[in-house]
Protein backbone atom coordinates (compact mmCIF):
# COMPACT_ATOMS: atom_id res chain seq x y z
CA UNK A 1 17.23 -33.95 -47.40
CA UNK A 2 16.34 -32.80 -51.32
CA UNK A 3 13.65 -29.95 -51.09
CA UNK A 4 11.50 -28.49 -53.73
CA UNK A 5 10.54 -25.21 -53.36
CA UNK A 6 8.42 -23.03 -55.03
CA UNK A 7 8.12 -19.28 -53.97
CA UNK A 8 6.41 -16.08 -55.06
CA UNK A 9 6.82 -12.52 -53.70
CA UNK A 10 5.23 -9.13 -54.24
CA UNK A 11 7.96 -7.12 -52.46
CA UNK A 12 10.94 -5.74 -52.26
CA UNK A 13 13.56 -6.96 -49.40
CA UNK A 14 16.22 -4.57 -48.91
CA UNK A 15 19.32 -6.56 -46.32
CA UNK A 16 19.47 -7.77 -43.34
CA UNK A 17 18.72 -5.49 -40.16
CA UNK A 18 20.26 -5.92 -36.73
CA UNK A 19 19.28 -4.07 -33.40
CA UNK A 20 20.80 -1.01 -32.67
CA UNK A 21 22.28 0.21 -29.70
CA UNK A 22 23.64 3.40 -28.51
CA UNK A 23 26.80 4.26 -26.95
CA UNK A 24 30.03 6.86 -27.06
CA UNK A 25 30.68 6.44 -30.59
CA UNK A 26 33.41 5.31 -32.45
CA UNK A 27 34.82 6.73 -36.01
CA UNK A 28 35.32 5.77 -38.70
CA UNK A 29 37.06 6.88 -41.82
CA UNK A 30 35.26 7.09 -45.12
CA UNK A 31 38.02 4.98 -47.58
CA UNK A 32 35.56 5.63 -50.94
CA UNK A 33 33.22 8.47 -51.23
CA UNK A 34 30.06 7.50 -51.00
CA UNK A 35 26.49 8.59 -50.24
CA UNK A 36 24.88 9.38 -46.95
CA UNK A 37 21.69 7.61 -47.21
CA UNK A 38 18.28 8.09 -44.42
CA UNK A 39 18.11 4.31 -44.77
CA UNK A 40 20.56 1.59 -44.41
CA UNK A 41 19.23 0.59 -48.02
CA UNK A 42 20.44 1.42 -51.44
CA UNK A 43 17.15 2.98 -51.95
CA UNK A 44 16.94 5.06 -48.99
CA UNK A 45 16.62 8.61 -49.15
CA UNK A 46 20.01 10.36 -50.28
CA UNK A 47 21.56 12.83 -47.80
CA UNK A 48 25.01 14.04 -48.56
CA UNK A 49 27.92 13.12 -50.45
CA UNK A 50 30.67 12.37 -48.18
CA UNK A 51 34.05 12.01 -49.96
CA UNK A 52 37.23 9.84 -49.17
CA UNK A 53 39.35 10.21 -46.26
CA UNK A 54 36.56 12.15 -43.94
CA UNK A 55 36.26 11.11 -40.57
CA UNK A 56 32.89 10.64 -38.58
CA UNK A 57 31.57 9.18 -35.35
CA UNK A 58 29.79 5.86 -35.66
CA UNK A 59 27.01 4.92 -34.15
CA UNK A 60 25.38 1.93 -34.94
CA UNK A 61 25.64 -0.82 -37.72
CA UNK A 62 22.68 -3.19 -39.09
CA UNK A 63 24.07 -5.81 -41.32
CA UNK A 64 26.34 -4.05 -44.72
CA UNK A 65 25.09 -0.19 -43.49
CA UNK A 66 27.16 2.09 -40.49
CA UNK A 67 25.23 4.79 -38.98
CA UNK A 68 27.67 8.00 -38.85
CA UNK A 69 27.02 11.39 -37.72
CA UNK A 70 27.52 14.64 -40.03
CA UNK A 71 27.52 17.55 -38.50
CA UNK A 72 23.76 17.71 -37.32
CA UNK A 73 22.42 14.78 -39.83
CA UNK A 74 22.51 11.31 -38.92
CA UNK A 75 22.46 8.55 -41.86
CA UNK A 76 23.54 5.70 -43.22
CA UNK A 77 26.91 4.23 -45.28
CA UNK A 78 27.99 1.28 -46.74
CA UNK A 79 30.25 -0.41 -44.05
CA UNK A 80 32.25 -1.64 -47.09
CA UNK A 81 32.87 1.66 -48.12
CA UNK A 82 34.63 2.42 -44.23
CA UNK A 83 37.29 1.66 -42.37
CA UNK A 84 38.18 1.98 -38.40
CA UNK A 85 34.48 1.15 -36.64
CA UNK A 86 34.61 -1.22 -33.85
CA UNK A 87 31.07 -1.97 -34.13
CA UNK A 88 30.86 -5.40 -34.69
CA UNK A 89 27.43 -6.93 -35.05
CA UNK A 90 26.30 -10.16 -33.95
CA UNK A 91 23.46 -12.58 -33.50
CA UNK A 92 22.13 -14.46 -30.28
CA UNK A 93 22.55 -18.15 -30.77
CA UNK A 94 20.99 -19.48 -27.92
CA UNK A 95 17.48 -19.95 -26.41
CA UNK A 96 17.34 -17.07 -24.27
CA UNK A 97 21.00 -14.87 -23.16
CA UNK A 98 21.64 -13.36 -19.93
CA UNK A 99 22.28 -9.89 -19.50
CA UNK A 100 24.07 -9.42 -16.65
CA UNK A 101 26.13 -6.07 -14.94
CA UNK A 102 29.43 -7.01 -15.84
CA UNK A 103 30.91 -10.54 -16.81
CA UNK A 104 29.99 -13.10 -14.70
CA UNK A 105 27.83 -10.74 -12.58
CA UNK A 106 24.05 -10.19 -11.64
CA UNK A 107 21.24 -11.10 -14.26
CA UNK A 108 19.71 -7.78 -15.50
CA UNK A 109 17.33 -9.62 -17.74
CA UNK A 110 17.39 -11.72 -21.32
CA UNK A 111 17.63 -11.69 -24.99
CA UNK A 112 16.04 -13.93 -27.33
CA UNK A 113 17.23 -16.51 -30.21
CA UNK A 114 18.05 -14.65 -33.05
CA UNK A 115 18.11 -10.93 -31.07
CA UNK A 116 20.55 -8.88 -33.48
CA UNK A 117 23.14 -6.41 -31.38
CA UNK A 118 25.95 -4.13 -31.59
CA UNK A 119 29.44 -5.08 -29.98
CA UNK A 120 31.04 -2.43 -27.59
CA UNK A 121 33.75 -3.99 -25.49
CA UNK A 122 35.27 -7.70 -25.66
CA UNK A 123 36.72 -8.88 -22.10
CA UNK A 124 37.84 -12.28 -21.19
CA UNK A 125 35.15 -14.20 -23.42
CA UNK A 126 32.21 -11.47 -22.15
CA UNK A 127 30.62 -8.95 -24.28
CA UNK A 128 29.35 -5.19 -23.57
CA UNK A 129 26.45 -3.71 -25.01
CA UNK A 130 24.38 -0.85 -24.32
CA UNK A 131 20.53 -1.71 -25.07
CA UNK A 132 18.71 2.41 -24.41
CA UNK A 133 21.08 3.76 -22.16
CA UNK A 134 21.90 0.69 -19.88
CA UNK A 135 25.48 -1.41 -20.04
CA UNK A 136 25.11 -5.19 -20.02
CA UNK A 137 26.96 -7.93 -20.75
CA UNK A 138 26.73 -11.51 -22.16
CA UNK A 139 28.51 -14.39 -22.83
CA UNK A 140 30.80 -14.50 -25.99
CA UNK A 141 29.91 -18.19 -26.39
CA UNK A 142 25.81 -17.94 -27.33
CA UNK A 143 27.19 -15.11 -30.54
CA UNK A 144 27.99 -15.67 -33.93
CA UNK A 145 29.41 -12.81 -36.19
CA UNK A 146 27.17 -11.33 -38.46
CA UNK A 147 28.72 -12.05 -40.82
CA UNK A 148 30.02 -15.43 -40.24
CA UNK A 149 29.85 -17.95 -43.25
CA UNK A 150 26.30 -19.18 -44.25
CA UNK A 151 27.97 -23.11 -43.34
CA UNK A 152 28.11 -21.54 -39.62
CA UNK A 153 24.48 -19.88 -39.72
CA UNK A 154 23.40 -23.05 -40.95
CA UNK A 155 24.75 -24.88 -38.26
CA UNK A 156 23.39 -22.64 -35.52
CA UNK A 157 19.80 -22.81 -37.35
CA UNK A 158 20.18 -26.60 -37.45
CA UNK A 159 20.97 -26.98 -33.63
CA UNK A 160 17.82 -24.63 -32.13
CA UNK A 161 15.98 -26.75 -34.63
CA UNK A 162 17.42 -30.32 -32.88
CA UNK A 163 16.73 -28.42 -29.73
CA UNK A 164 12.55 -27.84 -30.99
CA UNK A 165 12.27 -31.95 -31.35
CA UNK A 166 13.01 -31.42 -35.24
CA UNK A 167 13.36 -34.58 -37.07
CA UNK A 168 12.74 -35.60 -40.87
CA UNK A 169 8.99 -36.08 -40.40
CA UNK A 170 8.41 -32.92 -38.71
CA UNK A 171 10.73 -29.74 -38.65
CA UNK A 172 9.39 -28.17 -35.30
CA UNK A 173 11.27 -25.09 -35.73
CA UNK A 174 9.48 -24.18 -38.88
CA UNK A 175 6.46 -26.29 -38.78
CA UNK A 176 5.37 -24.35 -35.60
CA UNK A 177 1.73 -23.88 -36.16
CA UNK A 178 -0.34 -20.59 -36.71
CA UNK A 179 -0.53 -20.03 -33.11
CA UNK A 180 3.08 -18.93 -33.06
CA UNK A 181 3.62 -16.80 -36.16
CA UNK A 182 4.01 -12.78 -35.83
CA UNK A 183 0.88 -12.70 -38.41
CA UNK A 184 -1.45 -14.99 -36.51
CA UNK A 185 -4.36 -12.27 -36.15
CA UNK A 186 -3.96 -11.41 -39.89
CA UNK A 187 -4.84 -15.12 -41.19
CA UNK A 188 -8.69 -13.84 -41.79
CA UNK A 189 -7.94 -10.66 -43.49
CA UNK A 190 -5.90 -12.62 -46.07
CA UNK A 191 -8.91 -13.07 -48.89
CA UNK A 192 -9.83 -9.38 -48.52
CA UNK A 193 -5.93 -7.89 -48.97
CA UNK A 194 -5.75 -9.77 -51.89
CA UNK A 195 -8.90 -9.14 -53.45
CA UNK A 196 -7.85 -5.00 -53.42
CA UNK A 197 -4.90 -5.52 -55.38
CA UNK A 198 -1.36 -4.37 -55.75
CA UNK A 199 -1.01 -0.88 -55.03
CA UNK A 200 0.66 0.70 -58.28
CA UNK A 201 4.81 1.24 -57.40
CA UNK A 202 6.64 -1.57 -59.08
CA UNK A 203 9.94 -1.66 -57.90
CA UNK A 204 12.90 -0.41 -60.35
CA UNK A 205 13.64 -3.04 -63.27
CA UNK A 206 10.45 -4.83 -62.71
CA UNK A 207 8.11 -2.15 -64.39
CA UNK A 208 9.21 -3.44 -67.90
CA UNK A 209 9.16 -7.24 -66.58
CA UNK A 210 7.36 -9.51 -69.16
CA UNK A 211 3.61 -9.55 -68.96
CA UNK A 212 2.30 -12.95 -66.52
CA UNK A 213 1.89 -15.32 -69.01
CA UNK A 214 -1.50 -15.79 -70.84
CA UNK A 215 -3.40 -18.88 -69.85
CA UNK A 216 -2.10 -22.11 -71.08
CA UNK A 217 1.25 -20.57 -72.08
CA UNK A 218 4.62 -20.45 -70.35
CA UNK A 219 6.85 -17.68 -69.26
CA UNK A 220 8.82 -15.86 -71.78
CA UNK A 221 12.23 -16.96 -69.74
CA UNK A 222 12.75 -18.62 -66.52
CA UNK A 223 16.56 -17.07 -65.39
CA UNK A 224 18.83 -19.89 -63.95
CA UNK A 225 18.88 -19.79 -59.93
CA UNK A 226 20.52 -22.28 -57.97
CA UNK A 227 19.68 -22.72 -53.79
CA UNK A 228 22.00 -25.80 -51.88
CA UNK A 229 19.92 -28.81 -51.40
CA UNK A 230 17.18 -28.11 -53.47
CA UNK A 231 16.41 -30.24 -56.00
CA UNK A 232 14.01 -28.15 -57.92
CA UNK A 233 13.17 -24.23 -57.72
CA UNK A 234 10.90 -22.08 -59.00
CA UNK A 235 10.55 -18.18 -57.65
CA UNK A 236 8.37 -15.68 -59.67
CA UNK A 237 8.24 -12.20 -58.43
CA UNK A 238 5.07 -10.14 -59.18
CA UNK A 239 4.04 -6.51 -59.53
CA UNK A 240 1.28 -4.43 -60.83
CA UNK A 241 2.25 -2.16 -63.62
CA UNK A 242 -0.39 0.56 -65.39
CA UNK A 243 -0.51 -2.49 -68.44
CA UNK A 244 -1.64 -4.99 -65.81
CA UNK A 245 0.85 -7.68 -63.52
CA UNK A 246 4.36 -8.13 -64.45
CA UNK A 247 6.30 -10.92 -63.80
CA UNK A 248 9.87 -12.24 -63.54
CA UNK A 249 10.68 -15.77 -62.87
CA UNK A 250 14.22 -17.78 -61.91
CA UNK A 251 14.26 -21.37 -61.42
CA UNK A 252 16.61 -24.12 -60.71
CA UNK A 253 15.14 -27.40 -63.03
CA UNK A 254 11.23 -25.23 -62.37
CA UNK A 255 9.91 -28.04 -65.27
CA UNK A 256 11.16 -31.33 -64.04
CA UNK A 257 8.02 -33.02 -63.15
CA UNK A 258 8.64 -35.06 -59.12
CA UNK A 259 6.28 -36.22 -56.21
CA UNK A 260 5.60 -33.16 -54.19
CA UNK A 261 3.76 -34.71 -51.54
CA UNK A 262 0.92 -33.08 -49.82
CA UNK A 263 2.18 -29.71 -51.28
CA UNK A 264 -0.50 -30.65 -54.48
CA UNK A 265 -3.62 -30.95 -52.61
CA UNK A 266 -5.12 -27.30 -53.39
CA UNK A 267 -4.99 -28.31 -56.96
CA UNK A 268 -7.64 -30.26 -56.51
CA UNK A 269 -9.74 -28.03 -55.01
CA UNK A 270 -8.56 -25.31 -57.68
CA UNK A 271 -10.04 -27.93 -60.62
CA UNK A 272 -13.39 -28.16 -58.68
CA UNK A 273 -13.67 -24.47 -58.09
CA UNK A 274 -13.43 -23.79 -61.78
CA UNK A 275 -15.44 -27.00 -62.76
CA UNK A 276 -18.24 -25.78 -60.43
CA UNK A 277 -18.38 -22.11 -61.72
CA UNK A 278 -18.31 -22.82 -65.25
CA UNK A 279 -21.65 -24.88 -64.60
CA UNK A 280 -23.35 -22.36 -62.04
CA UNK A 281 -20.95 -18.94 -61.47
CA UNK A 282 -23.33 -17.78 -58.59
CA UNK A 283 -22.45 -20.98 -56.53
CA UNK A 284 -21.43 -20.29 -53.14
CA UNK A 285 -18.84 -22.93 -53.02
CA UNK A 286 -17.56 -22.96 -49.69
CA UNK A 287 -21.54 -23.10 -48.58
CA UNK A 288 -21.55 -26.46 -50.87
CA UNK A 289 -21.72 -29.34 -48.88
CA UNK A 290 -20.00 -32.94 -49.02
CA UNK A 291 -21.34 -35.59 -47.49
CA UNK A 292 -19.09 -38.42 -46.07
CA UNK A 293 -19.94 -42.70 -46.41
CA UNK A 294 -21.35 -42.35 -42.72
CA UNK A 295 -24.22 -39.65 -43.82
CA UNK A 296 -22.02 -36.86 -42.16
CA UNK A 297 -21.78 -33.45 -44.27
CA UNK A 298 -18.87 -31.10 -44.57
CA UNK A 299 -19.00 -27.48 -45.82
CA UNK A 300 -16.10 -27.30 -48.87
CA UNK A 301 -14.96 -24.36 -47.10
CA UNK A 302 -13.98 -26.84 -43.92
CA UNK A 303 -13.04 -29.02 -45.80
CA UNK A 304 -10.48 -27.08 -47.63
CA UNK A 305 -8.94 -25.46 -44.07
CA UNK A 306 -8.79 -28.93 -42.58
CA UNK A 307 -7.09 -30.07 -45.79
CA UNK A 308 -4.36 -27.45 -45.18
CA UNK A 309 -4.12 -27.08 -41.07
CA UNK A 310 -4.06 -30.67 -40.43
CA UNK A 311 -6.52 -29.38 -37.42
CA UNK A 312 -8.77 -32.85 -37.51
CA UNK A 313 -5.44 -34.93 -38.28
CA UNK A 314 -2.99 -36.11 -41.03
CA UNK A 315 -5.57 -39.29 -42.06
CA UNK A 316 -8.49 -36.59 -42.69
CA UNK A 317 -6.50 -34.08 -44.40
CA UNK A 318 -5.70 -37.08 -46.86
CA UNK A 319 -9.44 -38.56 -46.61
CA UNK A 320 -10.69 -35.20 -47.57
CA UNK A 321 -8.20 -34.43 -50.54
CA UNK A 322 -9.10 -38.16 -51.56
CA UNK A 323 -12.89 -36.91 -51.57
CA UNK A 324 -12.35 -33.92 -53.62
CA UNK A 325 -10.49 -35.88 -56.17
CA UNK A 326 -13.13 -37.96 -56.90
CA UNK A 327 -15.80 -35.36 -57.65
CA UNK A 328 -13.44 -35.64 -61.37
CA UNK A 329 -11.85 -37.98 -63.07
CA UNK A 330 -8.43 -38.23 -63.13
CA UNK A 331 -7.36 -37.08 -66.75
CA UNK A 332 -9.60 -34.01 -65.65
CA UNK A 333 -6.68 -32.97 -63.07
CA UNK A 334 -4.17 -33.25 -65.40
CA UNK A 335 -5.50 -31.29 -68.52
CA UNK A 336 -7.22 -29.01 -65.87
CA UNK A 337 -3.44 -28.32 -65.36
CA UNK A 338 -1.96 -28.13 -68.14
CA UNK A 339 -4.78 -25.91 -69.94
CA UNK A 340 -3.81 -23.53 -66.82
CA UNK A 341 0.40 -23.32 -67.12
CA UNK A 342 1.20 -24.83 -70.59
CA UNK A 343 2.87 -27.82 -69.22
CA UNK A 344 1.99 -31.00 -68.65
CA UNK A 345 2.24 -33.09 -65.47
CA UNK A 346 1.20 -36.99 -63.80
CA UNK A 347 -1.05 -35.81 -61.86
CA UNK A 348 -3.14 -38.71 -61.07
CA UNK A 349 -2.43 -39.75 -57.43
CA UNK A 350 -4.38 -40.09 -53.56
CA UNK A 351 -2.76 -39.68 -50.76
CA UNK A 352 -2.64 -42.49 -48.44
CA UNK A 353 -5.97 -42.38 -47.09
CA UNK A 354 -10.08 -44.08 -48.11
CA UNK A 355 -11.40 -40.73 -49.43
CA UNK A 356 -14.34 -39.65 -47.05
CA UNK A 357 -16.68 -40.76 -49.65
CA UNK A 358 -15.71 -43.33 -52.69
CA UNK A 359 -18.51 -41.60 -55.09
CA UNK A 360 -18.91 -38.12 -53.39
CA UNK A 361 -21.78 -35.20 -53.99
CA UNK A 362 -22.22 -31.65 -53.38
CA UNK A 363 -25.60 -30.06 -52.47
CA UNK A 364 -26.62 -26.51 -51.47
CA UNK A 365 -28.15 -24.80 -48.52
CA UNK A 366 -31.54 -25.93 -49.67
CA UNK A 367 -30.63 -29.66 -50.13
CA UNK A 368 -30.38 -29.79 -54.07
CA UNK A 369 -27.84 -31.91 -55.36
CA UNK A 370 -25.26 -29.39 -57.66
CA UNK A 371 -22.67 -32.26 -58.41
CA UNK A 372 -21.97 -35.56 -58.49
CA UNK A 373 -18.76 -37.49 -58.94
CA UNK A 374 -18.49 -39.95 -61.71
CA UNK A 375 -19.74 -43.41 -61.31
CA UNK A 376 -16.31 -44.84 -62.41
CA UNK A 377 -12.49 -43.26 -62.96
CA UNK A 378 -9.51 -43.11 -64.85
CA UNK A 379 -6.51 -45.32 -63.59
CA UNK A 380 -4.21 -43.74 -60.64
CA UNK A 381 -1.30 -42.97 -61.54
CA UNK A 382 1.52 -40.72 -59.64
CA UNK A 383 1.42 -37.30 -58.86
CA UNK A 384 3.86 -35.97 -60.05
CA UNK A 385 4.03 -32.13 -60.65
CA UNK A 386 6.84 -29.13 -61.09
CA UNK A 387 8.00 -26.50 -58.93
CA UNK A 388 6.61 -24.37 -61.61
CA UNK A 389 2.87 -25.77 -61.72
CA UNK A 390 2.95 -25.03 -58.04
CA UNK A 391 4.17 -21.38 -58.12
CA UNK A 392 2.21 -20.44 -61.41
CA UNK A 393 -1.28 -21.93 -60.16
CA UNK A 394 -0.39 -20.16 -56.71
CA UNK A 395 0.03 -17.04 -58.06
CA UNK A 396 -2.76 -17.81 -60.33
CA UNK A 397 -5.34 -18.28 -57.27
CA UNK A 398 -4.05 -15.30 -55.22
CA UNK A 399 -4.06 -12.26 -57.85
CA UNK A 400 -6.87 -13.75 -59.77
CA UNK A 401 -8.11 -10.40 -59.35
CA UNK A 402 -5.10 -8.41 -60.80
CA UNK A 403 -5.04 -10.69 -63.82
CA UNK A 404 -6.84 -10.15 -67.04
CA UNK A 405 -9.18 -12.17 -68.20
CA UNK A 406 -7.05 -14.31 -70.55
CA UNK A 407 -4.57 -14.69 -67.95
CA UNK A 408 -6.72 -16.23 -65.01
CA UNK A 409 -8.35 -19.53 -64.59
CA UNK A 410 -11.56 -19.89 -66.88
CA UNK A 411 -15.04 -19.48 -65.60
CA UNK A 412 -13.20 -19.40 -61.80
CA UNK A 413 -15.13 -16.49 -59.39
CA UNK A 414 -13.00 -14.96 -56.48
CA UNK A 415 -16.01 -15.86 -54.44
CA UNK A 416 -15.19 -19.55 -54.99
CA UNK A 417 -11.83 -18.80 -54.51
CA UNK A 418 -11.84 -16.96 -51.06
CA UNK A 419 -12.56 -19.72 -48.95
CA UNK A 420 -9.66 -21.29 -50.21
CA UNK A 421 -6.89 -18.86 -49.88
CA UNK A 422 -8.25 -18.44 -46.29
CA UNK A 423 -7.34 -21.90 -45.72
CA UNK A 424 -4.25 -21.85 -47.57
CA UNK A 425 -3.14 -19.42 -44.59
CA UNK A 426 -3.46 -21.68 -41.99
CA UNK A 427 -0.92 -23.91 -43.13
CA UNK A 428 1.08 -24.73 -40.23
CA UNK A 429 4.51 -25.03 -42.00
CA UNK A 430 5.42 -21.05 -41.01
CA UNK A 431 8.93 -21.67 -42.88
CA UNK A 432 8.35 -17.89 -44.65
CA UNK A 433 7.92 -16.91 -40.79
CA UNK A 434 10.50 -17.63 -39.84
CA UNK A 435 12.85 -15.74 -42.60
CA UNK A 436 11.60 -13.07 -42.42
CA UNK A 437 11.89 -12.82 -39.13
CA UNK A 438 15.32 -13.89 -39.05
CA UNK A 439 15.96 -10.75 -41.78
CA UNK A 440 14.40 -8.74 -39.46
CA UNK A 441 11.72 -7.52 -41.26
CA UNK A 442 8.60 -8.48 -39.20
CA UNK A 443 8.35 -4.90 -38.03
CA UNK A 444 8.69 -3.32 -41.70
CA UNK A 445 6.06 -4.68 -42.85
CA UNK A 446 2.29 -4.65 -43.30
CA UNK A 447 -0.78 -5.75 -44.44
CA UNK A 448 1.31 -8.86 -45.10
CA UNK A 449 -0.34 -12.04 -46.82
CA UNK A 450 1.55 -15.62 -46.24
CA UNK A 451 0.26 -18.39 -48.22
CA UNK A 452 2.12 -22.06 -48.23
CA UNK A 453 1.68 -25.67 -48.65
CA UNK A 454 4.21 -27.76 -47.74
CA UNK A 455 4.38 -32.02 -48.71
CA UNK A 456 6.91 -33.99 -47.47
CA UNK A 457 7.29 -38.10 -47.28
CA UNK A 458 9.66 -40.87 -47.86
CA UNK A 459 11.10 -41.49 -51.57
CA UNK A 460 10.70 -45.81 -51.16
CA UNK A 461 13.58 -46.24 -54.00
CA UNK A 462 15.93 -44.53 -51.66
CA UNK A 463 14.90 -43.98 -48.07
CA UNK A 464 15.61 -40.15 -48.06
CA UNK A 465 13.08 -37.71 -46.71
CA UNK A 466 12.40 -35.48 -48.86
CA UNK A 467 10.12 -31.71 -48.36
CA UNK A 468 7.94 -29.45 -50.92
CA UNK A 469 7.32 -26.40 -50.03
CA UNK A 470 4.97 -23.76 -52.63
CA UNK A 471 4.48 -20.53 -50.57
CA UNK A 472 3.47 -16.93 -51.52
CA UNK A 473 4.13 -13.61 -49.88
CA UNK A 474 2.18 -10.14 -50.54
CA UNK A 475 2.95 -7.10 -47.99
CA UNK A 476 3.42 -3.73 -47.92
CA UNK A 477 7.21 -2.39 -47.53
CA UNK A 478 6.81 0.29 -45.05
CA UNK A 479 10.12 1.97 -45.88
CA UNK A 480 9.41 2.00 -49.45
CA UNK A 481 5.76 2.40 -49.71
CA UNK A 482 5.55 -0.52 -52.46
CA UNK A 483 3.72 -3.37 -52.32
């Protein structure tokens, strides 16, 4: 299944974490000195220096770190820099585990998919593990190593997916709807986290990153990356520096231009926002009001969150989109675009619906009439965009308030924009849920911000199913105190 993906981040992700559990420790002997650290991170806290051939107990492992005790201090080494633990760490495969007394015995209770844990004892295909003072034990058959190859991680992701009803048209394990992410409360308090900013701690090497680009021009450099499967990819990571937002940006083929599905459709609200403002700034967009061929009228800023959520249905999602299109002409879109990232795209296209009204118009609280579309339009063509228009006009719409003025989208006001990042977190594709969830980092972080589109559909020339994906992640690192 190709997959385009196009992914910005404002933090800094330090390894995978596992669950710890405690038990008569182990030791293990330190083969290259190294430093004690209060964080199984390469930026935690330094302790001590412990030097080669010292012995310590172990006492718990999460991912590449050992936890070993010196003297009265307790911290953290690499596990590569150690020999002689038995602490083997693994992950929960199935649905739910039991946790029973002894092998084959009574049921104590259960562990959930994904549940990280610390190996103690292996005895005729059972595990032991202590979870806060009690011994349990599970079946060796529902584990995978830790560190087992990323073919066999893969494989167990793919079969809980199978398991969730996943097929091509809908990946249920990821697609699983606001209602089950970890950040479900948090999808209103979105707009307001971004309009304060990014607190002022850029991570080290990203301080002297290359300014974001000034409007209408590219990056500086886009470093090669390469992801398995994925046609196209475009990552930019962002920080706020004391001369304004920095930027770095990898990409595998970010430029080629492709059909990215539904994964386009804020860009048409983006091109009205700006349109609107530059003719009356004080518009309350999402108040503005669209009125539909059967006399009905929709507030923009439902519009835009049914757009997104699918909550009223695939057709209207597309009917909508279709409507908000035609308040422009076509060639609008496109040098709308291209006047924002420097490149230039096909972006012409519907999306496989009647818009909700053929010549739509927008009118106020009061009734007056603030647009109109035109009477006729340019002829459709594809649309056909990069992984990089997605990321940089994603970036461009979240931290339009970090960004200078020559640097954000012209005559665009964040109270235009509000209503639709708001909606742009209801998108029910939680794919960046479910990593970081799987890194274990849903409880290290906070005031987090998750914003995604995702597009997927049927290339006719050659049957494949193919996914776009443009998502954006702001939080705060709780062990770092960056943003």
């Amino acid at each position: 299944m190709p997959l385009r993906l196009s992914l910005l981040l404002s933090l800094s992700l330090l390894g995978f974490l596992c669950a710890s559990a405690a038990a008569a420790p182990p030791r293990v002997r330190i083969e290259r000195a190294t430093t004690l650290r209060e964080r199984p991170a390469d930026l935690g806290a330094p302790r001590l220096r412990l030097a080669e051939g010292e012995h310590y107990p172990a006492l718990d492992r999460r991912g590449a770190w050992v936890e070993v005790q010196v003297g009265p201090q307790r911290g953290w080494v690499p596990a590569s820099h150690t020999r002689g633990s038995s602490l083997a760490a693994s992950v929960v495969v199935a649905d739910r585990l039991n946790l029973r007394d002894g092998p084959g015995g009574a049921r104590l209770g259960e562990l959930e998919q994904d549940t990280w844990l610390v190996e103690r004892e292996r005895r005729e295909g059972w595990v032991r593990l202590d979870l806060g003072g009690r011994s349990g034990w599970v079946h060796a058959g529902y584990l995978l190593p830790a560190e087992a190859s990323s073919e066999a991680r893969a494989e167990a992701f793919l079969r809980r997916a199978r398991r969730e009803g996943s097929r091509a048209s809908h990946l249920a394990y990821l697609d699983r709807g606001l209602e089950r992410s970890p950040w479900r409360s948090e999808a209103t308090q979105v707009a307001a986290r971004l309009a304060r900013g990014l607190r002022l701690a850029p991570p080290a090497g990203l301080a002297q990153a290359p300014a974001f680009p000034a409007l209408g021009a590219l990056p500086s450099a886009i470093a090669p990356a390469r992801l398995d499967h994925a046609a196209q990819l475009c990552l930019v990571r962002v920080t706020r520096a004391a001369a304004g937002l920095r930027a770095r940006w990898r990409g595998q083929d970010p430029y080629a231009q492709d059909q990215c599905w539904s994964a386009t459709k804020q860009l048409q609200a983006l091109g009205l926002i700006q349109r609107l403002h530059a003719r009356e700034p004080s518009l309350r967009v999402g108040d503005l009001r669209l009125r539909d061929r059967s006399g009905t009228s929709h507030r923009l800023s439902d519009l835009f969150r049914a757009i997104v959520s699918y909550e009223r249905g695939v057709s209207f999602s597309n009917a909508a989109s279709g409507a908000l299109g035609r308040l422009r002409r076509r060639s609008e879109r496109e040098d709308d675009l291209a006047a924002w990232t420097g490149h230039r795209s096909d972006f012409r296209g519907d999306y496989g619906a009647a818009p909700l009204a053929e010549r739509p118009s927008l009118e106020d609280a009061t009734g007056r009439r603030v647009w109109t579309g035109p009477a006729s339009d340019d002829p459709r063509g594809p649309n056909l965009v990069s992984t990089y228009d997605l990321t940089r006009t994603l970036a461009m719409l979240a931290w339009h308030r970090g960004l200078a003025a020559e640097q954000r989208i012209p005559a665009a006001q964040w109270s235009g924009l509000a209503p639709l990042v708001e909606a742009l977190a209801h998108d029910p594709a939680r794919y960046l849920d479910v990593a970081l969830v799987q890194l274990g980092l849903a409880d290290r972080l906070r005031d987090v911000v998750i914003l995604s589109k995702l597009g997927h559909g049927v290339r006719s020339a050659t049957g494949l199913a193919e996914i776009a994906y443009v998502a954006l992640l702001q939080a705060h690192d709780a062990w770092t105190g960056r943003d």
